[in-house]
N, C-alpha and C. Protein backbone atom coordinates (compact mmCIF):
# COMPACT_ATOMS: atom_id res chain seq x y z
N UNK A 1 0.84 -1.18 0.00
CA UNK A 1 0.00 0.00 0.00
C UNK A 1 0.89 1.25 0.00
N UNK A 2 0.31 2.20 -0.68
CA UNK A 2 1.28 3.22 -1.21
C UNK A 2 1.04 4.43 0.31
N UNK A 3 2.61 4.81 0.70
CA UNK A 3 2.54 5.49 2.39
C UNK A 3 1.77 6.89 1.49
N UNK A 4 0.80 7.97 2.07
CA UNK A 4 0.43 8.82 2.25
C UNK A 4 1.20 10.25 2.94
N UNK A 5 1.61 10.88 1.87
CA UNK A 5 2.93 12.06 2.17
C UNK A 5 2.51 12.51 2.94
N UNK A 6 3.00 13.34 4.15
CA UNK A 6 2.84 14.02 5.11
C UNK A 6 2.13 15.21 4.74
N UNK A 7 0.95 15.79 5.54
CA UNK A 7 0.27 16.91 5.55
C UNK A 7 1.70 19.10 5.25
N UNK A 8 1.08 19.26 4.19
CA UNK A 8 2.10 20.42 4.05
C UNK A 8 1.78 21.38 5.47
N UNK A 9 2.34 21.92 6.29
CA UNK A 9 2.00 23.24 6.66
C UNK A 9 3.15 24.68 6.49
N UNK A 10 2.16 25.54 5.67
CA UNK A 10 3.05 27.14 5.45
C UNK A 10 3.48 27.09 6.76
N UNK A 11 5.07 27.61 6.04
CA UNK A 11 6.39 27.93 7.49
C UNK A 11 7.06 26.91 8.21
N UNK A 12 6.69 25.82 7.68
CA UNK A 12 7.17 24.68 8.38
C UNK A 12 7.55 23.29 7.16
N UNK A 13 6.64 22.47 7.23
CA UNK A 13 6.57 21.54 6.34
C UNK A 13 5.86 22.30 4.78
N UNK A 14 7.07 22.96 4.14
CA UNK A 14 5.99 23.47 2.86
C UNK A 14 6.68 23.32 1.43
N UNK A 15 5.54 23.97 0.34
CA UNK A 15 6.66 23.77 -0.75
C UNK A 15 7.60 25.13 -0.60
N UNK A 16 8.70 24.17 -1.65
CA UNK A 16 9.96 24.77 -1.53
C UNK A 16 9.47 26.38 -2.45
N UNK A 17 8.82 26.04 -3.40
CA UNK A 17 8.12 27.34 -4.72
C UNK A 17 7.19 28.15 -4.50
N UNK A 18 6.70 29.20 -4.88
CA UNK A 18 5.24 29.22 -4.82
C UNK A 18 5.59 30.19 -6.38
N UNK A 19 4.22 29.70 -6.84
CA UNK A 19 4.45 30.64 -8.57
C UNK A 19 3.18 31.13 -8.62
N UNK A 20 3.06 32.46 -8.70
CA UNK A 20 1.76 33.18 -8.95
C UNK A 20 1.42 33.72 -10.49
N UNK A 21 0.72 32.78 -11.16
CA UNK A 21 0.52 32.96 -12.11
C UNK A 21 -0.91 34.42 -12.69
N UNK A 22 -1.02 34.99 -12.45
CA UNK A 22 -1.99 35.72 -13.60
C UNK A 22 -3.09 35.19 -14.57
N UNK A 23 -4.16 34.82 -14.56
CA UNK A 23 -4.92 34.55 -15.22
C UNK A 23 -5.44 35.42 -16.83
N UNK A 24 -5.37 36.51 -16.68
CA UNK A 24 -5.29 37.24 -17.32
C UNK A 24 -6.61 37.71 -18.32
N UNK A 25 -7.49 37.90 -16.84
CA UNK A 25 -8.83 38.33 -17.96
C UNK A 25 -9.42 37.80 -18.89
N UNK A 26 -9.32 36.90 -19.19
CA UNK A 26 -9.57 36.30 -20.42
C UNK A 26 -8.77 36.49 -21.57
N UNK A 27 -7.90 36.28 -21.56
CA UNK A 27 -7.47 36.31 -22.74
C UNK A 27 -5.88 35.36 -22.90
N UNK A 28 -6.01 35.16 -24.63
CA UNK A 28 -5.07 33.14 -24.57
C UNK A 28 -3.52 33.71 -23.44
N UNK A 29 -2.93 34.79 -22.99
CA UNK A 29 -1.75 34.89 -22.64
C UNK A 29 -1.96 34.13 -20.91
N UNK A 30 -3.37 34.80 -20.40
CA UNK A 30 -3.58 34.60 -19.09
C UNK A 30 -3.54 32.67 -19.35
N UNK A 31 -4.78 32.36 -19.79
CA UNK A 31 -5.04 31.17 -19.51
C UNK A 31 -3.70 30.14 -19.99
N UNK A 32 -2.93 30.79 -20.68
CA UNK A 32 -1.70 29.55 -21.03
C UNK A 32 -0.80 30.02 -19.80
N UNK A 33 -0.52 31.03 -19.05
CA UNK A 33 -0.13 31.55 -17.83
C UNK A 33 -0.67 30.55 -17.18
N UNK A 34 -1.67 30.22 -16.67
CA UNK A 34 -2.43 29.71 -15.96
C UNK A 34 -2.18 27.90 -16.02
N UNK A 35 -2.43 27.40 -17.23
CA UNK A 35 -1.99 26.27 -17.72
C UNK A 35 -0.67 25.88 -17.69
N UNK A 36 0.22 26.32 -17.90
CA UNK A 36 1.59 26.27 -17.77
C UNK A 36 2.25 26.22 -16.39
N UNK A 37 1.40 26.54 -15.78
CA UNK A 37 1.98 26.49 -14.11
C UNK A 37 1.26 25.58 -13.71
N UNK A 38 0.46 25.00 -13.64
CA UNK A 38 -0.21 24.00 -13.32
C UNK A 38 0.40 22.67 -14.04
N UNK A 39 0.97 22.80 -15.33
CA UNK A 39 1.88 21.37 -15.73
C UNK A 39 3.08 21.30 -14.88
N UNK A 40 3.84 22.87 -14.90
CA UNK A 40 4.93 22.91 -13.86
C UNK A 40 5.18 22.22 -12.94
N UNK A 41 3.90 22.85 -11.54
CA UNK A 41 3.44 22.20 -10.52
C UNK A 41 3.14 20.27 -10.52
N UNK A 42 2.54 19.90 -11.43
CA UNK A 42 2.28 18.45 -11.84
C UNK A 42 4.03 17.94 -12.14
N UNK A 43 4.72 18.61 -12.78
CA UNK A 43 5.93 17.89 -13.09
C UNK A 43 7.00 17.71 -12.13
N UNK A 44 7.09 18.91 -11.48
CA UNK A 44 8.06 19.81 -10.37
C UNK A 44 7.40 18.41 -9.11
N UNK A 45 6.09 18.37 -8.77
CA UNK A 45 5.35 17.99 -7.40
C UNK A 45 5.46 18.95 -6.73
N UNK A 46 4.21 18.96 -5.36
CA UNK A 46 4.14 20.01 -4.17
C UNK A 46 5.07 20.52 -3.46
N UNK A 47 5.82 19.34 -3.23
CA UNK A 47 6.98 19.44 -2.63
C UNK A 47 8.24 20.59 -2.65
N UNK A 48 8.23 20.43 -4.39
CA UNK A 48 8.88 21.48 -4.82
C UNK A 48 8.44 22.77 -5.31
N UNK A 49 6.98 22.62 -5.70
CA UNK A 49 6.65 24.05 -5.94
C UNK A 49 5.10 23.87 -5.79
N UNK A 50 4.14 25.09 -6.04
CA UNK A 50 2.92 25.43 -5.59
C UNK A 50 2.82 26.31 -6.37
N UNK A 51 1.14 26.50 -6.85
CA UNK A 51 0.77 27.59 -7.57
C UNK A 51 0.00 28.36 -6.14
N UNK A 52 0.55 29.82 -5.78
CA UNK A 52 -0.10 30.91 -5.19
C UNK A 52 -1.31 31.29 -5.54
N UNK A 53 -1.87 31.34 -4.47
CA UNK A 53 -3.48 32.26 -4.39
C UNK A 53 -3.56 34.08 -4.42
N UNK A 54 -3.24 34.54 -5.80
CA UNK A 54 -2.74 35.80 -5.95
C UNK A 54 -3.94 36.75 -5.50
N UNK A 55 -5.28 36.15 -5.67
CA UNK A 55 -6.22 36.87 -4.86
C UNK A 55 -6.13 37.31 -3.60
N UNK A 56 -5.36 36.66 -2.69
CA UNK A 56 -5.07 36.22 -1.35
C UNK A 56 -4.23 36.99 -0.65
N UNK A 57 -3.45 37.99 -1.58
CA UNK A 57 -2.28 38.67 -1.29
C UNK A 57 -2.99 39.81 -0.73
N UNK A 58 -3.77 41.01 -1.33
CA UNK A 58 -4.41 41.97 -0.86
C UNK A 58 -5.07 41.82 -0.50
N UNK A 59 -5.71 40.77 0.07
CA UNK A 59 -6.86 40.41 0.94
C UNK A 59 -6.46 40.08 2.30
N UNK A 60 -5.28 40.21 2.55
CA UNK A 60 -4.69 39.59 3.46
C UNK A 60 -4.78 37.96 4.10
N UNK A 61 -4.81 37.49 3.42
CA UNK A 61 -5.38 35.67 3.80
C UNK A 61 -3.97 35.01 4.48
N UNK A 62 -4.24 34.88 5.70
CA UNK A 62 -2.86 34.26 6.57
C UNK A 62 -2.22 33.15 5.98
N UNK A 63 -2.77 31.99 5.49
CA UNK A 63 -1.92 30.84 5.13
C UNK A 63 -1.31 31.36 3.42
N UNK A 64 -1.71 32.02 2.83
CA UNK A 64 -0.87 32.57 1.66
C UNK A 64 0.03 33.39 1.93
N UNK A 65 0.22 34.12 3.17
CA UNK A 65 1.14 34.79 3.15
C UNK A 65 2.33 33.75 3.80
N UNK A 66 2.24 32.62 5.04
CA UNK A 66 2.68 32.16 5.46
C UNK A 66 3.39 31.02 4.70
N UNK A 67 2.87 30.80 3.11
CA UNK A 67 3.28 29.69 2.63
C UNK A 67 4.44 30.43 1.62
N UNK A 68 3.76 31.85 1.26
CA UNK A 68 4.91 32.81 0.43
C UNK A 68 5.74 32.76 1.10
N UNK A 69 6.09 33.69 2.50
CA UNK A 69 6.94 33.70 3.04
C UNK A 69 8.00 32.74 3.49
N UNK A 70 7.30 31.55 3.55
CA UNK A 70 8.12 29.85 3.76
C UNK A 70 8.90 29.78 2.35
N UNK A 71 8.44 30.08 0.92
CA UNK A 71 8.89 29.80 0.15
C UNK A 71 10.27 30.23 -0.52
N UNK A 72 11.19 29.44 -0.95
CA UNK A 72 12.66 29.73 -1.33
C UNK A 72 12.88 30.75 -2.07
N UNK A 73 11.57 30.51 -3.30
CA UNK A 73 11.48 31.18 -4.10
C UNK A 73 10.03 31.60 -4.18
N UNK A 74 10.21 33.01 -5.45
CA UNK A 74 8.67 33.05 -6.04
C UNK A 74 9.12 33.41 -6.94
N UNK A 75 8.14 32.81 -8.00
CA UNK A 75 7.97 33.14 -9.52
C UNK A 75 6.83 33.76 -10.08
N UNK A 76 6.65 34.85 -10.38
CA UNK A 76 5.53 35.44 -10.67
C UNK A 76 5.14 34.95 -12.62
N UNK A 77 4.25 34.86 -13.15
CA UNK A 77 3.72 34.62 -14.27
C UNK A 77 2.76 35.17 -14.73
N UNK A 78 3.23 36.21 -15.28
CA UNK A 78 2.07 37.21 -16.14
C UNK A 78 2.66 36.67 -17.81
N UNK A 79 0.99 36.67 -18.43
CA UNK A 79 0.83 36.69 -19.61
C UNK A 79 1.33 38.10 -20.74
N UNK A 80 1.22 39.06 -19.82
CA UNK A 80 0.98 40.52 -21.09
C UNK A 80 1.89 41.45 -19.92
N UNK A 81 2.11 42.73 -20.79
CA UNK A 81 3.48 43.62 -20.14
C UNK A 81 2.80 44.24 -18.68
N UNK A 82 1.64 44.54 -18.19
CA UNK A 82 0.88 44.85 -17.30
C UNK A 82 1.60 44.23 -15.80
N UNK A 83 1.87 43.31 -16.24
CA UNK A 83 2.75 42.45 -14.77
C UNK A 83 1.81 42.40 -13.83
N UNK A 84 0.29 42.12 -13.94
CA UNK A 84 -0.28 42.16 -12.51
C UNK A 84 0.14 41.02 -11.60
N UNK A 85 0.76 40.27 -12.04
CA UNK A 85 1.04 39.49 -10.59
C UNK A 85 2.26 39.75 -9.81
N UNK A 86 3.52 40.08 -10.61
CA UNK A 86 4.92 40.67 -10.13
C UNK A 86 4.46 41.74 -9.38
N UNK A 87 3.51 42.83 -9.93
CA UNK A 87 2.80 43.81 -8.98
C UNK A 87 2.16 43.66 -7.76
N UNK A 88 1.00 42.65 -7.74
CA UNK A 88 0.17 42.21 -6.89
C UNK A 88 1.61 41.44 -5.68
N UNK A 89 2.19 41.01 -6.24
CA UNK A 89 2.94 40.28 -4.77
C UNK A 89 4.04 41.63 -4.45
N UNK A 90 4.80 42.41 -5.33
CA UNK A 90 6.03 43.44 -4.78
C UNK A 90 4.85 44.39 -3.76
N UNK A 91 3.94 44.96 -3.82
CA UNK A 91 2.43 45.57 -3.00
C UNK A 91 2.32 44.76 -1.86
N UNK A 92 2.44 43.35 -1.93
CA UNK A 92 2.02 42.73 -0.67
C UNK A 92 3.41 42.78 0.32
N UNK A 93 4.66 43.18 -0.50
CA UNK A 93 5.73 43.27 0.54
C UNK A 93 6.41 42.18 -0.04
N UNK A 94 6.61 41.22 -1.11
CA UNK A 94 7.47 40.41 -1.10
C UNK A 94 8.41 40.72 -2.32
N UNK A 95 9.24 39.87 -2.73
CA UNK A 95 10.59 40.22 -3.37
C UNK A 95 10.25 38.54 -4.74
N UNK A 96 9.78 39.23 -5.92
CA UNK A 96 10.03 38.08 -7.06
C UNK A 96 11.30 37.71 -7.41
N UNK A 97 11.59 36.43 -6.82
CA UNK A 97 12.70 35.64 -7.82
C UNK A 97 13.35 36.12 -8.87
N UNK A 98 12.01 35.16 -9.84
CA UNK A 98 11.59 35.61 -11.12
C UNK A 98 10.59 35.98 -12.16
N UNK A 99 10.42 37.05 -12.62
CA UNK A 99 9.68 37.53 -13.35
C UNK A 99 9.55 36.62 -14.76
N UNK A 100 8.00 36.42 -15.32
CA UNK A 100 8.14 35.36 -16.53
C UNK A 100 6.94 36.42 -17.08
N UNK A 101 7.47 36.93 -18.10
CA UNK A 101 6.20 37.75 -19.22
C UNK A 101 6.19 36.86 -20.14
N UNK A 102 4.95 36.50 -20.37
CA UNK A 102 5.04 35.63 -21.79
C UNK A 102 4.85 36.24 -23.34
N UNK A 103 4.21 37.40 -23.18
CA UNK A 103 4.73 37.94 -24.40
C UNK A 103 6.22 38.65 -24.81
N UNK A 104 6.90 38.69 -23.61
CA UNK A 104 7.76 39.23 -23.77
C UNK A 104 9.27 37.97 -23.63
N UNK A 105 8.93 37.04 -23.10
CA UNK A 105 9.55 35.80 -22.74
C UNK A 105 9.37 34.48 -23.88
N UNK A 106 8.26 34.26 -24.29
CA UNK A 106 8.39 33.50 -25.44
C UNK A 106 7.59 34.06 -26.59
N UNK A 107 7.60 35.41 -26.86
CA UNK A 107 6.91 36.10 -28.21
C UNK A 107 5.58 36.04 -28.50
N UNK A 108 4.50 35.41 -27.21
CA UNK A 108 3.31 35.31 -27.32
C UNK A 108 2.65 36.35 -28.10
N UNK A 109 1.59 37.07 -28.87
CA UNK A 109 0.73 37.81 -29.01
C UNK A 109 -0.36 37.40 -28.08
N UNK A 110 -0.63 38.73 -27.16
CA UNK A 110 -2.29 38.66 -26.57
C UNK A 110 -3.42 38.83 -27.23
N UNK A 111 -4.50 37.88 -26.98
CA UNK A 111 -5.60 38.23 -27.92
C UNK A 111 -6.87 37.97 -26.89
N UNK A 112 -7.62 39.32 -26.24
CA UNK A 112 -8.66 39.02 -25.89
C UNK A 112 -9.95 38.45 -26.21
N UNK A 113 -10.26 37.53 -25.47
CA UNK A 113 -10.79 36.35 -26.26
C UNK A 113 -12.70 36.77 -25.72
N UNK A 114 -12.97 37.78 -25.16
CA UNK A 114 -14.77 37.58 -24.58
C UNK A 114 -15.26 38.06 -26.10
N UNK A 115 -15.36 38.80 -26.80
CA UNK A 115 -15.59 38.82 -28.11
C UNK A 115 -16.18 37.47 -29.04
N UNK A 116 -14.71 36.90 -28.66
CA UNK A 116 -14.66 35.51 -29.77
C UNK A 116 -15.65 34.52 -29.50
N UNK A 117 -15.23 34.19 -27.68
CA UNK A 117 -16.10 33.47 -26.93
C UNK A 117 -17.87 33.29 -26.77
N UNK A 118 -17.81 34.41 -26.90
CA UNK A 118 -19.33 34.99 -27.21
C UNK A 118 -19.72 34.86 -28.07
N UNK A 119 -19.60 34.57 -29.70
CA UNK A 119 -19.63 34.31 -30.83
C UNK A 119 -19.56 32.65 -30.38
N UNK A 120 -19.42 32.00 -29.67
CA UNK A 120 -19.36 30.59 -29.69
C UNK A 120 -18.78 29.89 -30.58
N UNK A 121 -18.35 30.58 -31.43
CA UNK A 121 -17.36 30.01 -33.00
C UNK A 121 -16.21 28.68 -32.89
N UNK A 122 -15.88 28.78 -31.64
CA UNK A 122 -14.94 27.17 -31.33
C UNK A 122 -14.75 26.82 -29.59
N UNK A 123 -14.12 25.97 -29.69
CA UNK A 123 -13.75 26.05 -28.22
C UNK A 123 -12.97 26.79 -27.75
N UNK A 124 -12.80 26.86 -26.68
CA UNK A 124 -12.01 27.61 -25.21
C UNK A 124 -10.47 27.63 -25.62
N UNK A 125 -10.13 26.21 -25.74
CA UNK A 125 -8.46 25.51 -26.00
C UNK A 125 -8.07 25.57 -26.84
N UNK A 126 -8.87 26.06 -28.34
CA UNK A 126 -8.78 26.34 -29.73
C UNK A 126 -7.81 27.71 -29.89
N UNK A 127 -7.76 28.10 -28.69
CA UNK A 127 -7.27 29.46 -28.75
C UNK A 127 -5.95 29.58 -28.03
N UNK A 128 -5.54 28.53 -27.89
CA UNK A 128 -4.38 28.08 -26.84
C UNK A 128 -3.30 27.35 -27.33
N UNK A 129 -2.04 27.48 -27.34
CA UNK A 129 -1.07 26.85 -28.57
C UNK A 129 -0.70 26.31 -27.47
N UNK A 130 -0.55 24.71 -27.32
CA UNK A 130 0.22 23.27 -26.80
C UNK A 130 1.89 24.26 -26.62
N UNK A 131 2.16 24.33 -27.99
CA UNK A 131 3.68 24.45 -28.08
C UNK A 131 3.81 25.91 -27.08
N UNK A 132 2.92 26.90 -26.75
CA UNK A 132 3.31 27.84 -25.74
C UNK A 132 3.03 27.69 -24.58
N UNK A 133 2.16 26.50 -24.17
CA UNK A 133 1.90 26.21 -22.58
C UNK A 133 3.19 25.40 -22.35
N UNK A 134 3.99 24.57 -23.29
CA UNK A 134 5.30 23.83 -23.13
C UNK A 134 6.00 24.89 -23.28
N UNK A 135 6.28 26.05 -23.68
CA UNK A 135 7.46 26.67 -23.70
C UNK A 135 7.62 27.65 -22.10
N UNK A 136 6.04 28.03 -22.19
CA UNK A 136 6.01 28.76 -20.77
C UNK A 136 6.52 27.77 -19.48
N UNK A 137 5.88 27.18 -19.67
CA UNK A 137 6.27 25.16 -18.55
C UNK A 137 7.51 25.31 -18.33
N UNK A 138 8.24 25.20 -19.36
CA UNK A 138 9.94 24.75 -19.11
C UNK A 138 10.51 26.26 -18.53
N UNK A 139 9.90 27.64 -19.22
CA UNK A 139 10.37 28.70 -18.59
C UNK A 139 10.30 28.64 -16.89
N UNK A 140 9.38 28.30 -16.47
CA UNK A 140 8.55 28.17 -15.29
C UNK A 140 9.57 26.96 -14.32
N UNK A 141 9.72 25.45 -14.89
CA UNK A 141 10.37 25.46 -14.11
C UNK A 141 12.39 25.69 -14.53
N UNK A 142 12.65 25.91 -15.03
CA UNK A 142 13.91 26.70 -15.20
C UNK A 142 13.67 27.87 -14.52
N UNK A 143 12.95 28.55 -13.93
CA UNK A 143 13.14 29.59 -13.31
C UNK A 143 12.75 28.80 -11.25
N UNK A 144 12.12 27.98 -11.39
CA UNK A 144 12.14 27.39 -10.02
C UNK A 144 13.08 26.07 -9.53
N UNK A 145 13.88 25.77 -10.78
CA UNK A 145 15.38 25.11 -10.37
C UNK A 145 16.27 25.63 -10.30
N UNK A 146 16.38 26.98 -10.87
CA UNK A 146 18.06 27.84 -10.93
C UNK A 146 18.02 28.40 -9.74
């Protein structure tokens, strides 16, 4: 029977990462932001890294700050030049690692997508290039192994 990993707790038993990705309004830069840290996280494990609750920061929510602060690193992940998440955490008082723009990091174009969406014309993921959620991925964790 397979042992059951020990319970994480922020500041103590936690991950080593935390990466605050940006969702990004809708549009393909956020959600491959979004996607790309979440393969990270799946590849990396908890252990080593965590996707942040960036809502959580100006809201003051105790175990997000306690799990940031535990963490070695942070990697912030914004889709578009706006940087709301590098913003949203330097505001809450903390210090980014590393900064990952994806239009500016792997040549993404942003394209707000409520327009398109609304038109119902394809799916959601139709709008989402494989090859840039893998390029953001490897940015992501190359920036939480160095």
């Amino acid at each position: 029977m397979k042992e059951k990993p020990p319970e994480l707790e922020a500041g103590r038993n936690t991950h080593e990462n935390v990466i605050y990705a940006c969702f990004g309004g809708f549009s393909n830069t956020g959600i491959t932001a979004a996607l790309a840290s979440i393969e990270a996280v799946k590849e990396l494990g908890l252990r080593k890294a965590a996707i942040g609750c960036l809502a959580g920061l100006p809201t003051d929510v105790a175990p997000v700050f306690a799990k940031t602060k535990a963490a070695k690193r942070i990697v912030s992940v914004d889709g578009c030049p706006f940087e709301c998440s590098r913003k949203t955490l330097e505001k809450a008082g903390f210090t980014v690692t590393k900064s990952i723009v994806l239009v500016r990091d792997i040549g993404m174009k942003k394209k707000a997508l409520h327009e398109e969406v609304e038109k119902g014309s394809k799916p959601l993921m139709d709008y989402v290039s494989e090859d840039d959620v893998r390029r953001a991925k490897e940015l992501i964790i190359g920036a939480v192994c160095s």
